[in-house]
Protein backbone atom coordinates (compact mmCIF):
# COMPACT_ATOMS: atom_id res chain seq x y z
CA UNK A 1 -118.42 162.43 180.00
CA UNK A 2 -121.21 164.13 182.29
CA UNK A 3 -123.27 164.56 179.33
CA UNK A 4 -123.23 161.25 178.26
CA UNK A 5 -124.53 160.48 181.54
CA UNK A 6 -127.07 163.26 182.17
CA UNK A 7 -127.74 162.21 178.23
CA UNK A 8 -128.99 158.53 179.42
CA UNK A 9 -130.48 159.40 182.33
CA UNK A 10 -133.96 160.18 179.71
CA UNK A 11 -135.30 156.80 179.86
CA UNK A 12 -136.73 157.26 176.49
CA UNK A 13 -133.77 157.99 175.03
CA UNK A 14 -132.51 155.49 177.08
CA UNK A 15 -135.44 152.74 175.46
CA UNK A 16 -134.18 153.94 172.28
CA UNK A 17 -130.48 153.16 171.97
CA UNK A 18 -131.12 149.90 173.70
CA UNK A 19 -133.62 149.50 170.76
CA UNK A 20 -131.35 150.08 168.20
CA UNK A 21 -128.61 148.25 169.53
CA UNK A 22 -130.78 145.16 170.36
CA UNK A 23 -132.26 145.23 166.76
CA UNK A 24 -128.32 145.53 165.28
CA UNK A 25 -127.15 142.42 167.50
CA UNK A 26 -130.57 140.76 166.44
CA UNK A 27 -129.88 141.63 162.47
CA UNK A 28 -126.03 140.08 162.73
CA UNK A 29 -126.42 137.12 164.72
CA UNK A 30 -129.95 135.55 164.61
CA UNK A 31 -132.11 137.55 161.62
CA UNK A 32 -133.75 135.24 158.52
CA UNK A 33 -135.62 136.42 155.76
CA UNK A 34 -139.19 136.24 156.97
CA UNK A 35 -142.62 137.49 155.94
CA UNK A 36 -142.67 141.43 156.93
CA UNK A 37 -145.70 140.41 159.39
CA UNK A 38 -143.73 137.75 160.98
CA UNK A 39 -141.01 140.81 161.10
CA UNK A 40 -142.49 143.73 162.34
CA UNK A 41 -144.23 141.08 165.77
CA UNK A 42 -140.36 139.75 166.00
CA UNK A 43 -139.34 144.00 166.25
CA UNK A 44 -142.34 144.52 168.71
CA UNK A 45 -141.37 141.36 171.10
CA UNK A 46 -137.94 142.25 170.96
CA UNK A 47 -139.08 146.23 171.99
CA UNK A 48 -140.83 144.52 174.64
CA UNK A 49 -137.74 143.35 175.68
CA UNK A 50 -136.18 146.40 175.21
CA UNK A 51 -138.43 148.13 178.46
CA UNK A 52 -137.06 145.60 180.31
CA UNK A 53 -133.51 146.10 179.61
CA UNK A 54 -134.49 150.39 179.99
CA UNK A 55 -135.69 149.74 183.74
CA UNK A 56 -132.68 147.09 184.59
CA UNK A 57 -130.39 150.55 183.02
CA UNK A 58 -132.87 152.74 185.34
CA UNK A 59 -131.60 151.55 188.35
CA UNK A 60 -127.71 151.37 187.61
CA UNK A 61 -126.87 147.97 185.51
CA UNK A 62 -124.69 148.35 182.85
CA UNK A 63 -126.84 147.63 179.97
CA UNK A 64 -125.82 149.69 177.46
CA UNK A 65 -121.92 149.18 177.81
CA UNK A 66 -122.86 145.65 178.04
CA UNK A 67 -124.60 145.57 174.37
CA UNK A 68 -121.84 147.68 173.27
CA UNK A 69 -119.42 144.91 174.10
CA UNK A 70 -121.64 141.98 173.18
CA UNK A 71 -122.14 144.33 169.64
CA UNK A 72 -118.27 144.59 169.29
CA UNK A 73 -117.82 140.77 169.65
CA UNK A 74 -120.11 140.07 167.46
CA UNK A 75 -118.57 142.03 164.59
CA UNK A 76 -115.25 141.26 165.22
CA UNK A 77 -116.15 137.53 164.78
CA UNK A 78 -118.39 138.28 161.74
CA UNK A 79 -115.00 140.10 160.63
CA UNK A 80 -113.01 136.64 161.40
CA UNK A 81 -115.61 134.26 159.73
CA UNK A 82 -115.38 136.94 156.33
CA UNK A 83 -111.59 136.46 156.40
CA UNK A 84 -111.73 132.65 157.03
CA UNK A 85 -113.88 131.64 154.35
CA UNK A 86 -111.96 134.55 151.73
CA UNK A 87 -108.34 132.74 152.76
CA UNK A 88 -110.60 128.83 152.37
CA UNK A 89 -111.69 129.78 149.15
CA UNK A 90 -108.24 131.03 147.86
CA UNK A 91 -107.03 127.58 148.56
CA UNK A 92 -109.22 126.26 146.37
């Protein structure tokens, strides 16, 4: 577990998990198709964002377990809404 840790303590490794996570939780719960310029300034606010989040995890929040949760949610309810609307339609 002391990698992990010495692992994030890089902040630009750091910047790019948060990145990556932040774009997957963007993707699943608020993404539309768009124009790709309309796309890639949505992907450079939201790493914008990101820096924030990087010096919040620089001095000790819990960011990245915190999108990790939030993430897990999130899928587990897509997972829900999937099975809902299968078992709706059966009835049918």
């Amino acid at each position: 577990m002391e990698w992990i840790n010495s692992w994030l303590a890089n902040p630009e490794i750091s910047f790019f998990i948060i990145y990556f996570f932040t774009a997957i939780i963007y993707q699943l719960t608020f993404a539309r198709r768009l124009p790709i310029l309309k796309t890639i300034i949505i992907y450079i606010v939201l790493g914008l964002g990101c820096i924030l989040f990087t010096v919040l995890h620089g001095l000790g929040l819990s960011i990245i377990p915190a999108l990790i949760i939030a993430l897990t949610l999130i899928v587990v309810f897509r997972i829900k809404m999937y099975i809902d609307n299968r078992s709706s339609e059966r009835k049918s």
